[in-house]
Protein backbone atom coordinates (compact mmCIF):
# COMPACT_ATOMS: atom_id res chain seq x y z
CA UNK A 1 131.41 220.63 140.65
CA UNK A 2 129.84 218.81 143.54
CA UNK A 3 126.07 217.63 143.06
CA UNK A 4 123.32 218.53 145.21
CA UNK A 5 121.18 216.41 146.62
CA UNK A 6 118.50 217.89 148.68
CA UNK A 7 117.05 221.39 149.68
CA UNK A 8 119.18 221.51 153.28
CA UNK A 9 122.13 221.28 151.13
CA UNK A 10 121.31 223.27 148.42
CA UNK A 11 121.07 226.13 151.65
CA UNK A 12 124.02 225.10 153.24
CA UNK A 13 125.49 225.91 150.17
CA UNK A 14 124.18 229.32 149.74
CA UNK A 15 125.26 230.08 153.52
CA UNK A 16 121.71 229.85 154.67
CA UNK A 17 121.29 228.27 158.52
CA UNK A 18 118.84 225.00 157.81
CA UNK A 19 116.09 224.51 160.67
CA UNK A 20 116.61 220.71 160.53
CA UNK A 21 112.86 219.67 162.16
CA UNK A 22 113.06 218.71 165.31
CA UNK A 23 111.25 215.30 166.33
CA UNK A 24 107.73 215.59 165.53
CA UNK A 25 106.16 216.04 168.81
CA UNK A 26 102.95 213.54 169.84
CA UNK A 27 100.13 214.85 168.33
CA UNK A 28 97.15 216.31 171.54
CA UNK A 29 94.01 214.18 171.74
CA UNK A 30 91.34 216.91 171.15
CA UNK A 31 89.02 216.74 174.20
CA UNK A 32 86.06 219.17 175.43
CA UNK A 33 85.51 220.08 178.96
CA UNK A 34 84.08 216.74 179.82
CA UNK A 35 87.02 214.76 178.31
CA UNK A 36 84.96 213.79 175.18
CA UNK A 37 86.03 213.66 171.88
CA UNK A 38 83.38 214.56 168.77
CA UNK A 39 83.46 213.81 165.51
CA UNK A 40 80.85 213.39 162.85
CA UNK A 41 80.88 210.36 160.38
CA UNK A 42 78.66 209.92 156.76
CA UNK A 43 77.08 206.85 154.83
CA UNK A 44 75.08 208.16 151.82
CA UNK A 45 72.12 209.75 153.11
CA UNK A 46 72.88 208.75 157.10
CA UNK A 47 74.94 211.53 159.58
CA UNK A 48 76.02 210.26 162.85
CA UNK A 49 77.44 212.29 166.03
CA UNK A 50 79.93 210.53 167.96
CA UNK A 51 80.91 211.37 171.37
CA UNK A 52 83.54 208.86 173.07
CA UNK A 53 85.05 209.05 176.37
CA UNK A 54 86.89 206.66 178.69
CA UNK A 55 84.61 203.62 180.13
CA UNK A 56 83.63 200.14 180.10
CA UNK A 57 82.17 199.65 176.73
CA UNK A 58 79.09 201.11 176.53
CA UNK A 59 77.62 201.76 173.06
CA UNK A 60 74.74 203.88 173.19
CA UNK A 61 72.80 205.04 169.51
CA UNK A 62 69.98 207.34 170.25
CA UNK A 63 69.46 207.10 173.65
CA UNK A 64 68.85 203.09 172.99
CA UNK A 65 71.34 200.88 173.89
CA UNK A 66 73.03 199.09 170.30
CA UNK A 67 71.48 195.32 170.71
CA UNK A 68 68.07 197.99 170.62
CA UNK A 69 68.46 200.23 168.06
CA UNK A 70 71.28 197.94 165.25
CA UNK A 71 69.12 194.82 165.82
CA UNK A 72 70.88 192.97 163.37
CA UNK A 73 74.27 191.34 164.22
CA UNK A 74 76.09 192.43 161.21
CA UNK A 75 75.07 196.20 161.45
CA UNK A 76 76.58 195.78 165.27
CA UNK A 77 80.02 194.09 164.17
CA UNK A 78 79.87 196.69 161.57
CA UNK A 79 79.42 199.59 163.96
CA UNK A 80 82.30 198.09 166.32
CA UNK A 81 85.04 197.29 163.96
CA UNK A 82 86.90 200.17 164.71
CA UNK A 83 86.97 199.50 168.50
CA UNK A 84 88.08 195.52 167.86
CA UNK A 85 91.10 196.79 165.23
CA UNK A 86 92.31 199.07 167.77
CA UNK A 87 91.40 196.56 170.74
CA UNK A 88 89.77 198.96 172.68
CA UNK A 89 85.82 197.53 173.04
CA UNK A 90 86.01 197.51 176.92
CA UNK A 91 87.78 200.91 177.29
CA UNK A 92 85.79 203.53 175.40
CA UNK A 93 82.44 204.18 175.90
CA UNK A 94 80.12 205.55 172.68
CA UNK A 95 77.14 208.04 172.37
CA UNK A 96 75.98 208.44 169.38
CA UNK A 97 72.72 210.43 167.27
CA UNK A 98 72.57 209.33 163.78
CA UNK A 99 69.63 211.11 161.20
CA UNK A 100 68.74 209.83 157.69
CA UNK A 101 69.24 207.17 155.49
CA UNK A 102 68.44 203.59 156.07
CA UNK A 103 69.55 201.16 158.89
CA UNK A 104 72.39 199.90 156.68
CA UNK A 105 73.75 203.67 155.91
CA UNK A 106 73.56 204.89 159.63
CA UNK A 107 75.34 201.84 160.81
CA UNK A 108 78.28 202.75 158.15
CA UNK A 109 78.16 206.40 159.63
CA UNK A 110 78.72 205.59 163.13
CA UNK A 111 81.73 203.77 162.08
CA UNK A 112 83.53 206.41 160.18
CA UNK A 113 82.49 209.08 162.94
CA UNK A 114 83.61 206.42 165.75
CA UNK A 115 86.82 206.03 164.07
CA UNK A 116 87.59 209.79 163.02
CA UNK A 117 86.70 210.67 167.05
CA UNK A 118 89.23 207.88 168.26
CA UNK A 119 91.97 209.08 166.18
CA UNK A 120 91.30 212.87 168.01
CA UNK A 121 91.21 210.64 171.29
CA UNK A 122 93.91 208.96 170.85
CA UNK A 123 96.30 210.26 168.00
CA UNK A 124 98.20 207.25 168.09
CA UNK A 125 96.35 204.89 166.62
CA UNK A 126 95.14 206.98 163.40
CA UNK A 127 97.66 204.71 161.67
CA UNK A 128 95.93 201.85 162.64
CA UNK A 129 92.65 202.88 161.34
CA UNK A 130 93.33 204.58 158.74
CA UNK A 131 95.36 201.08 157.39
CA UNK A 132 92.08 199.10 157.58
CA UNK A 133 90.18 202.35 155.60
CA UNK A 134 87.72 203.45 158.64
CA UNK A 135 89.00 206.95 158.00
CA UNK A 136 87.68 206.92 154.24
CA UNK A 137 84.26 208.22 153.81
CA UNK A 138 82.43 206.33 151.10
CA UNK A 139 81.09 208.12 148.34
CA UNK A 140 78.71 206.17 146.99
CA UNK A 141 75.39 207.67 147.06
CA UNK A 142 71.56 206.72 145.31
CA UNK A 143 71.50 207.95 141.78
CA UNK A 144 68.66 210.35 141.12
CA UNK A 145 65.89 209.51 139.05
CA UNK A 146 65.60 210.74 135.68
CA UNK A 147 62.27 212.47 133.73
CA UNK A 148 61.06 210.43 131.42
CA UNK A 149 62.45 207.50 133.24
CA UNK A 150 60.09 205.24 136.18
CA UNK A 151 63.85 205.17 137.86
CA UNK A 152 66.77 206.91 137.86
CA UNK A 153 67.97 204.21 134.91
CA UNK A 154 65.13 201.91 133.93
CA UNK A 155 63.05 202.67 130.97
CA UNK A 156 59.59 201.94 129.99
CA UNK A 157 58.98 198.79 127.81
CA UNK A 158 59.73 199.45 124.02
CA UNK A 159 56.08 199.19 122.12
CA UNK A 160 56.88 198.45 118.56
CA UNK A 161 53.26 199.15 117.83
């Protein structure tokens, strides 16, 4: 009795045709009517909105260019980490909204919505990104505060008397 190893030749075997897969065709870069590409991205309590399209570079967060709005250098490099693993910071140009949360948290949304809308721009390089974890949203959020409790895990001092 001959052993079967897989599911083509367990149907070969039964006289069924097997559809081998053909090559896996490139994946389409999703694009609207003005060659954009959208996608949002999340940091606990921060959304962002992030329209790319081809350019020079520009980054643009709220109207305000990013030296404006992500004063800080780290929030910046954090923001364009995406672009530089992908080397493509002078190619794509960036418009972005981002609501709620703190500086830190919006900077770590336009990242993840920068690098979900660059894999629908360019499908290719989803690999890339999703390697260095830009395609992970992080699920850390603020604990909520407890009743009883001045936080959500800090208690009053103990009073023995």
């Amino acid at each position: 009795m001959s052993e079967r190893k897989s599911l083509a030749d367990l149907g070969s075997a039964m006289g069924i045709a097997s559809a081998t897969p053909a090559a896996a065709a490139p994946a389409k870069p999703k694009l609207d009517a003005k060659g954009r590409a959208y996608a949002t991205g999340r940091r606990k309590n921060a959304t962002a909105r992030v329209w790319i399209k081809r350019g020079k570079g520009k980054i643009t967060v709220n109207g305000k260019p990013i030296e404006t709005y992500f004063a800080r250098s780290v929030l910046r490099m954090l923001v364009q980490q995406p672009l530089v693993t992908a080397s493509r910071a002078t190619e794509i140009d960036i418009d972005c909204t981002v609501s709620g949360g703190g500086l830190s948290g919006q900077a770590g949304a336009v990242r993840h919505g920068l690098a979900r809308a660059m894999t629908y721009f360019e499908p290719d390089l989803r690999g890339i990104l999703k390697k260095a974890g830009f395609l992970t949203r992080d699920p850390r959020m603020v604990e909520r505060k407890k009743y009883g409790h001045p936080k959500a895990r800090r208690s009053f001092q103990f009073s023995k008397r």
